[in-house]
PDB file of N, CA and C in Angstrom:
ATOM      1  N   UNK A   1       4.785  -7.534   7.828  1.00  0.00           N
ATOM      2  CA  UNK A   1       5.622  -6.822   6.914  1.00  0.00           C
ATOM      3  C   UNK A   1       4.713  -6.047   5.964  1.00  0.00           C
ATOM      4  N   UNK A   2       4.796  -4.760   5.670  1.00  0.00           N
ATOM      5  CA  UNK A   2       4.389  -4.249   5.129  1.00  0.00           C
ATOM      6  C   UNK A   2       4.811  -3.806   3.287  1.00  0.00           C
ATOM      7  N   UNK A   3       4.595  -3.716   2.272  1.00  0.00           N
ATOM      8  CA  UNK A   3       5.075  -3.274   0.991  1.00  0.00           C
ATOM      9  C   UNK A   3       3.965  -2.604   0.347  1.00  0.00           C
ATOM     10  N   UNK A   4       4.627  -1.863  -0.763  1.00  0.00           N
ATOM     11  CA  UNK A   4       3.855  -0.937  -1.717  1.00  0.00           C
ATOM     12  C   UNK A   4       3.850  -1.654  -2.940  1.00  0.00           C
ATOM     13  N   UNK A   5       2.735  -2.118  -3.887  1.00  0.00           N
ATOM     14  CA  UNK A   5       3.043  -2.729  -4.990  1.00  0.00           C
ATOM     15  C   UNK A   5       2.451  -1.255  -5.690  1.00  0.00           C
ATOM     16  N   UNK A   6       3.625  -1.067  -6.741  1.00  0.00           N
ATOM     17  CA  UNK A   6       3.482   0.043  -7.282  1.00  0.00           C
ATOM     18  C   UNK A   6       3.065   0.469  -9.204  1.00  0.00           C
ATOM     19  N   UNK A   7       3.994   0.278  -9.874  1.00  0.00           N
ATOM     20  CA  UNK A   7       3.704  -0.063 -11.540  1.00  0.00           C
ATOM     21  C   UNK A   7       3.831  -1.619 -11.889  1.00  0.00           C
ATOM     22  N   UNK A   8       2.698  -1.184 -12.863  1.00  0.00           N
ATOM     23  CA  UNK A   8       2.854  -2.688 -13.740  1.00  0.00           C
ATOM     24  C   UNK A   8       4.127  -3.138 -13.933  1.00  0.00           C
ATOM     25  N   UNK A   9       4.894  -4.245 -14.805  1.00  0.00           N
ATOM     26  CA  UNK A   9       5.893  -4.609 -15.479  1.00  0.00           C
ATOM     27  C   UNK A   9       6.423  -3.467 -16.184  1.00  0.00           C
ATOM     28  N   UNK A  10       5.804  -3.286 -17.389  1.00  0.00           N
ATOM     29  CA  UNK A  10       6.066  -2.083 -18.546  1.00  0.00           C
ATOM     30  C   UNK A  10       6.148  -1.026 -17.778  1.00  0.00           C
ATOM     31  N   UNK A  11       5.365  -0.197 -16.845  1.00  0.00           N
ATOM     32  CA  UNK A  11       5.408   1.003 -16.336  1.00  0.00           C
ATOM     33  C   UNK A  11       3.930   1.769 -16.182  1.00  0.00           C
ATOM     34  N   UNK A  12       3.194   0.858 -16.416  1.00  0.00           N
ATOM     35  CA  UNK A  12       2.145   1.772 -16.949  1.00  0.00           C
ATOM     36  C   UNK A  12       1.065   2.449 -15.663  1.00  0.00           C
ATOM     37  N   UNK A  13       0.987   3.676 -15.352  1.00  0.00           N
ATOM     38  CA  UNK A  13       0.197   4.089 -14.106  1.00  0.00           C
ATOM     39  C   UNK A  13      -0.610   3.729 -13.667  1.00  0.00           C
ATOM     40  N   UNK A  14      -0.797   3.114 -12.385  1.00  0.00           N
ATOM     41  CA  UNK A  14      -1.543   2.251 -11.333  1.00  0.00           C
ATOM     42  C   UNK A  14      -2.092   3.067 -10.436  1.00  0.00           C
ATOM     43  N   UNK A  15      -2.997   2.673  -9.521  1.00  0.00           N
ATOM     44  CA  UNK A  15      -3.114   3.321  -8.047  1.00  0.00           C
ATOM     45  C   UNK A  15      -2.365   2.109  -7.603  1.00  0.00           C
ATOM     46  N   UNK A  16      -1.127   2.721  -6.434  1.00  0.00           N
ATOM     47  CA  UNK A  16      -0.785   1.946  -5.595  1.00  0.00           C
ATOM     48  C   UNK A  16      -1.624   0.468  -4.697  1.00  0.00           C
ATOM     49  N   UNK A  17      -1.078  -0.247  -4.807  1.00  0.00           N
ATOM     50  CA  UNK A  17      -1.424  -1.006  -3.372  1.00  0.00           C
ATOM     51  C   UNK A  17      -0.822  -1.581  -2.789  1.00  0.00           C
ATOM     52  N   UNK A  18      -1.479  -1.081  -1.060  1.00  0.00           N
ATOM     53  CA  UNK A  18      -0.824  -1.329   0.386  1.00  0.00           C
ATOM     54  C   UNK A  18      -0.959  -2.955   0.859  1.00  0.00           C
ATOM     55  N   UNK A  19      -0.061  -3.397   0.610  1.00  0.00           N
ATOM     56  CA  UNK A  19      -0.105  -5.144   0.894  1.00  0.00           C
ATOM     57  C   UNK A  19       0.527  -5.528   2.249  1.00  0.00           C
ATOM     58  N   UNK A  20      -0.032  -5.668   3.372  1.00  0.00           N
ATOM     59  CA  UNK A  20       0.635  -6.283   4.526  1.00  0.00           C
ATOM     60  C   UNK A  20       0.777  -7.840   4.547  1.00  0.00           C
ATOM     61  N   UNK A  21       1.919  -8.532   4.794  1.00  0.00           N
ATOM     62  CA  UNK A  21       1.985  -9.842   5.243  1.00  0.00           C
ATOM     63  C   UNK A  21       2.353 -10.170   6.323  1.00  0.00           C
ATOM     64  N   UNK A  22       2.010 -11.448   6.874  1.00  0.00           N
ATOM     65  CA  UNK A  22       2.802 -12.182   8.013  1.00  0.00           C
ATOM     66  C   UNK A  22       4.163 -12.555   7.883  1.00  0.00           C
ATOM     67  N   UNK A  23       4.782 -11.612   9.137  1.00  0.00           N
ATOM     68  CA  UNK A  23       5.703 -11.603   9.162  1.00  0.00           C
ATOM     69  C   UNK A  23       6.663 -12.681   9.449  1.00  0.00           C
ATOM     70  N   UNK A  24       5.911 -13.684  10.132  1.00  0.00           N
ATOM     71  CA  UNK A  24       6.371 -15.290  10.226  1.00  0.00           C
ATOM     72  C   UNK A  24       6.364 -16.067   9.212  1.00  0.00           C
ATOM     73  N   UNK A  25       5.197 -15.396   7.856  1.00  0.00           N
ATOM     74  CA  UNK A  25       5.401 -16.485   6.729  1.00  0.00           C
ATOM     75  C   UNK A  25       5.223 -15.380   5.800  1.00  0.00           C
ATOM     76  N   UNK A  26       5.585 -15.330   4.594  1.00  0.00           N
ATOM     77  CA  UNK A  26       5.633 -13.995   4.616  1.00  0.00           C
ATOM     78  C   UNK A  26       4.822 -14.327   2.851  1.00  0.00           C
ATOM     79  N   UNK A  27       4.785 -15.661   3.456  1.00  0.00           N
ATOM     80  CA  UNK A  27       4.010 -16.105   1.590  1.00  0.00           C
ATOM     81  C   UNK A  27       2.549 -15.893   1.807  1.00  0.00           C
ATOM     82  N   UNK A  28       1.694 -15.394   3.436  1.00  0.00           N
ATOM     83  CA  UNK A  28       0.311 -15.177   3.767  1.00  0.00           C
ATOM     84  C   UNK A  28       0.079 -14.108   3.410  1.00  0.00           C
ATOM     85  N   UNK A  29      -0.269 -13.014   2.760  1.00  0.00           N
ATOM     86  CA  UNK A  29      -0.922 -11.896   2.718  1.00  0.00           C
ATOM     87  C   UNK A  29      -2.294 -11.813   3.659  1.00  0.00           C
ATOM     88  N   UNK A  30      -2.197 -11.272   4.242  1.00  0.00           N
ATOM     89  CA  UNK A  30      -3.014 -10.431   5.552  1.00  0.00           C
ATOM     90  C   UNK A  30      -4.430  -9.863   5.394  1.00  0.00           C
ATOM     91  N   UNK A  31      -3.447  -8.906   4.307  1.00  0.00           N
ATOM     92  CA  UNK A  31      -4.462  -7.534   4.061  1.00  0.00           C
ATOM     93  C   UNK A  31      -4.241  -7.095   2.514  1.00  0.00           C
ATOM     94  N   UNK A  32      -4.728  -6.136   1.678  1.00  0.00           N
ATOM     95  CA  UNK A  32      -4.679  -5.365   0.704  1.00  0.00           C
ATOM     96  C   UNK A  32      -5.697  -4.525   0.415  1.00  0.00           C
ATOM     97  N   UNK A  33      -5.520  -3.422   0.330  1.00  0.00           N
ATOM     98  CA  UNK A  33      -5.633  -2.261  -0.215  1.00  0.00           C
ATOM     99  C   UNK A  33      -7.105  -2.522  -1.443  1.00  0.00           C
ATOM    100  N   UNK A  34      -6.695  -3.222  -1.647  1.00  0.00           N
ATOM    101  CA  UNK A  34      -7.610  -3.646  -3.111  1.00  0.00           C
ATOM    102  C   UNK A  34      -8.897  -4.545  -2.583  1.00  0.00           C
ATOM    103  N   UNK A  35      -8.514  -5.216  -1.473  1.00  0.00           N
ATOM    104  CA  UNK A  35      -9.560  -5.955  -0.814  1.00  0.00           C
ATOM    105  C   UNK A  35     -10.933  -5.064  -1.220  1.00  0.00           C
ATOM    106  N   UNK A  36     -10.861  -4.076  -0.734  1.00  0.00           N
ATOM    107  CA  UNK A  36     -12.205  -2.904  -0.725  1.00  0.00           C
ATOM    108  C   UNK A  36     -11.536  -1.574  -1.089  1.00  0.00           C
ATOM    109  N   UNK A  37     -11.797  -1.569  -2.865  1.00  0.00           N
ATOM    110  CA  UNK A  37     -11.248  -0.623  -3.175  1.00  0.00           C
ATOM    111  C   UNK A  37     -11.752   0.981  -3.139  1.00  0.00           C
ATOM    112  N   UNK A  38     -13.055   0.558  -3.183  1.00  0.00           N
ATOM    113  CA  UNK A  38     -13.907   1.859  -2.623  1.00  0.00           C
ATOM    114  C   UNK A  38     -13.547   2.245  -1.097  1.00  0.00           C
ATOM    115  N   UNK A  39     -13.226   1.782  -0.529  1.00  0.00           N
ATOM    116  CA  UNK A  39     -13.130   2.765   0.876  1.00  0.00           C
ATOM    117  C   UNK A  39     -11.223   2.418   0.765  1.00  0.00           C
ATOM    118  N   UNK A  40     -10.161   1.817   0.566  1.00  0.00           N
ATOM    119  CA  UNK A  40      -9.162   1.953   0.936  1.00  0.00           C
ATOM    120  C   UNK A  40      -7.863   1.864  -0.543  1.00  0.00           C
ATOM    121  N   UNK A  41      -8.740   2.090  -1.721  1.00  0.00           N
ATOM    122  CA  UNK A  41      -7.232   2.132  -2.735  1.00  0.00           C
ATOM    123  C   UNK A  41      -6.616   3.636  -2.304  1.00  0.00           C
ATOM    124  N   UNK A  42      -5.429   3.170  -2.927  1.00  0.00           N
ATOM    125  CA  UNK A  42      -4.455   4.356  -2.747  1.00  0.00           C
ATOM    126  C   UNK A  42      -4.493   5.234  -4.060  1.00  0.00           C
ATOM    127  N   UNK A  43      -3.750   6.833  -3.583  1.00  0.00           N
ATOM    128  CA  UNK A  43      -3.749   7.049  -5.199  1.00  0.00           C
ATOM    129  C   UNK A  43      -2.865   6.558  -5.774  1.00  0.00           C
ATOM    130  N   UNK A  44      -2.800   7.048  -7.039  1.00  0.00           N
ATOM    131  CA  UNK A  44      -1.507   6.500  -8.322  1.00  0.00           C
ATOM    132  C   UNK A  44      -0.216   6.567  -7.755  1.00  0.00           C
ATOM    133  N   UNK A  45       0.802   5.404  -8.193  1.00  0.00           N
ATOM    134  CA  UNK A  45       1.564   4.687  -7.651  1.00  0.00           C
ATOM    135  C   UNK A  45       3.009   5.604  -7.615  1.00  0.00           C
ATOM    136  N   UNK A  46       3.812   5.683  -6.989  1.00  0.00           N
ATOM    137  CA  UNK A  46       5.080   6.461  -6.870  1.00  0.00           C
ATOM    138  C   UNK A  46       5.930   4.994  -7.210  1.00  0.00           C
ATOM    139  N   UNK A  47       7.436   5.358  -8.197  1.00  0.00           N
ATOM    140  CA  UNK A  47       7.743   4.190  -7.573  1.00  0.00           C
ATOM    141  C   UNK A  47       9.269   4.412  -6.248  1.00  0.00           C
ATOM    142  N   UNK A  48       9.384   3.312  -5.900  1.00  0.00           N
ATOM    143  CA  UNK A  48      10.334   3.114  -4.826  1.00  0.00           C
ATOM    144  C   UNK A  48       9.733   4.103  -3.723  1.00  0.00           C
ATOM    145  N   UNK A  49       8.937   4.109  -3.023  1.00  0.00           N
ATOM    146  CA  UNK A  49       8.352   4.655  -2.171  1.00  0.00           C
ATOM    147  C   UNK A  49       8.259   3.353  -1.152  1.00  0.00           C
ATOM    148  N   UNK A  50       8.182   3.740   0.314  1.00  0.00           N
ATOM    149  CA  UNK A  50       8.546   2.618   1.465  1.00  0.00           C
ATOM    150  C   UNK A  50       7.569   3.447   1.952  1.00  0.00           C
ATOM    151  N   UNK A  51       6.625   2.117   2.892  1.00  0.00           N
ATOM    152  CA  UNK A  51       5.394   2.309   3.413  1.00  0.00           C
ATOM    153  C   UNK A  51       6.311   2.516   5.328  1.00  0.00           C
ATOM    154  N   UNK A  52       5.535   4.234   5.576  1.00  0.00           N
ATOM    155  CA  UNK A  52       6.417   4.473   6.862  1.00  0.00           C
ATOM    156  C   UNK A  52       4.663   4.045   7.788  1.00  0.00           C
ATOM    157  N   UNK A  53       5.609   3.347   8.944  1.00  0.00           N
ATOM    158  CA  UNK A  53       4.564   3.574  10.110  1.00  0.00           C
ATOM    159  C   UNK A  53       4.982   4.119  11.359  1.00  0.00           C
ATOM    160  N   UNK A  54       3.891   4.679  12.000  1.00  0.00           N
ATOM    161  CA  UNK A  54       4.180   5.304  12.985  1.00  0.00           C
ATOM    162  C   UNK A  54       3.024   5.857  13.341  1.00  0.00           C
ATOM    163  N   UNK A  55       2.786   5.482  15.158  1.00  0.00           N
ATOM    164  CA  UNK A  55       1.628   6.361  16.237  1.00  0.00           C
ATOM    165  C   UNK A  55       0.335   5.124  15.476  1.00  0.00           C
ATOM    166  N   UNK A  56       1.011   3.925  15.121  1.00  0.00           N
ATOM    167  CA  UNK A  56      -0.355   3.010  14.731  1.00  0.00           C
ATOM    168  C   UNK A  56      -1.032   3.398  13.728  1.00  0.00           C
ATOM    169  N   UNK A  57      -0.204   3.993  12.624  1.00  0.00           N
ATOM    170  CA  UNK A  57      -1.127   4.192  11.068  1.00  0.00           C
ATOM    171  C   UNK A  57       0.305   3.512  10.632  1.00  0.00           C
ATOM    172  N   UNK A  58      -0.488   3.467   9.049  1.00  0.00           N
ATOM    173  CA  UNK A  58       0.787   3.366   7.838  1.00  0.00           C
ATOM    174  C   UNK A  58       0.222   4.434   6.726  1.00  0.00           C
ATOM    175  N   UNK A  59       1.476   5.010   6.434  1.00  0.00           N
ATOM    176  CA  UNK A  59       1.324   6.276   5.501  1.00  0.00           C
ATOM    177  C   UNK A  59       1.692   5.793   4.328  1.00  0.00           C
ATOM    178  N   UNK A  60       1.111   6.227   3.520  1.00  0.00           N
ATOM    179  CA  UNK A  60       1.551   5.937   1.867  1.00  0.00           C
ATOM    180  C   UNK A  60       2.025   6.927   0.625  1.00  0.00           C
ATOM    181  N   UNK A  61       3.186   7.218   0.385  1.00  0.00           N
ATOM    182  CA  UNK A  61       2.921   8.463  -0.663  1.00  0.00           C
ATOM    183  C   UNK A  61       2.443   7.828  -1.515  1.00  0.00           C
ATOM    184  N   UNK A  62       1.577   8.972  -2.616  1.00  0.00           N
ATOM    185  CA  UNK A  62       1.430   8.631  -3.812  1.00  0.00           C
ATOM    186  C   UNK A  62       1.224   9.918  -4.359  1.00  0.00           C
ATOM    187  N   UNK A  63       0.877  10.210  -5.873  1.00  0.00           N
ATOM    188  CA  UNK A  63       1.283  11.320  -6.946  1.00  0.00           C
ATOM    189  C   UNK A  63       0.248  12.119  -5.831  1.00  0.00           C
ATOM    190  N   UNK A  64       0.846  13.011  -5.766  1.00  0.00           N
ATOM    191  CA  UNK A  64      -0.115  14.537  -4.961  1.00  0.00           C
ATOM    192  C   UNK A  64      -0.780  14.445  -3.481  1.00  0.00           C
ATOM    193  N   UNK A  65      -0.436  13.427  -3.012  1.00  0.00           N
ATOM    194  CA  UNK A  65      -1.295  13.122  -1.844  1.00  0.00           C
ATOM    195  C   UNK A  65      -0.264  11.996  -0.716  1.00  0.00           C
ATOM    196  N   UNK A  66      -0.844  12.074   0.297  1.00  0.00           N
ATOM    197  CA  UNK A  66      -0.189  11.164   1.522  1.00  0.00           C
ATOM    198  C   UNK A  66      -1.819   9.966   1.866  1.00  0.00           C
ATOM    199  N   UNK A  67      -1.279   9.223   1.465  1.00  0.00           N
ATOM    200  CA  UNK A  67      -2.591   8.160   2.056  1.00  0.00           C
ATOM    201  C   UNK A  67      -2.175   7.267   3.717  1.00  0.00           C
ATOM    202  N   UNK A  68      -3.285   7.682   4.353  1.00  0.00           N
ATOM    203  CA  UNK A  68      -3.035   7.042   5.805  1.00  0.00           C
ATOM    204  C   UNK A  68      -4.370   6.291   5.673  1.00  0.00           C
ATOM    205  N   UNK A  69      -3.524   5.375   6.829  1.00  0.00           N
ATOM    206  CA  UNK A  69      -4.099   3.574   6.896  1.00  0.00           C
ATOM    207  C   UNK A  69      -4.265   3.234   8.128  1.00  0.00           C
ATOM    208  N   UNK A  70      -5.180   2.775   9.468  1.00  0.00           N
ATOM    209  CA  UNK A  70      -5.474   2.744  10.578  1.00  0.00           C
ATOM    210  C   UNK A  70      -6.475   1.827  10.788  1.00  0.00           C
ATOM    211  N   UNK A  71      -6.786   1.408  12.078  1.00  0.00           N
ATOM    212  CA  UNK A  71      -7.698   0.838  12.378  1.00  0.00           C
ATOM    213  C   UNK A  71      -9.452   1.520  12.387  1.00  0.00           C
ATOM    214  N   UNK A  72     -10.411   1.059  11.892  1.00  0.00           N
ATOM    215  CA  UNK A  72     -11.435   1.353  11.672  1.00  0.00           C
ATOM    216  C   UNK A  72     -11.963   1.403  12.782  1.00  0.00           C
TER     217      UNK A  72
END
């Protein structure tokens, strides 16, 4: 399962992050974005934005830009 964690509580501007979990347990987190923020943060956070996949990426909007996500 894939999600976008997007603003703080209050609101205050973030760079997005791309959080995948197991979809069988869904309390495992997988992956994140933040793991290695130098090669994979996203930009600043949109909110209510849904992480689309498709052709084996995951796309991310964020303010001014489309962030894509793939295998290395």
């Amino acid at each position: 399962m894939w999600a976008i964690q997007t603003h703080t509580r209050r609101g205050a501007r973030v760079p997005a992050a791309l959080r995948a979990y197991d979809a069988l347990d869904v309390r495992r987190e997988i992956y994140t974005s933040e793991e290695n923020p130098e090669r994979d943060r996203a930009g600043m956070a949109r909110r209510f934005t849904i992480p689309t996949v498709a052709n084996g990426r995951v796309y991310v909007r964020a303010r001014g830009e489309v962030d894509v996500y793939g295998l290395k």
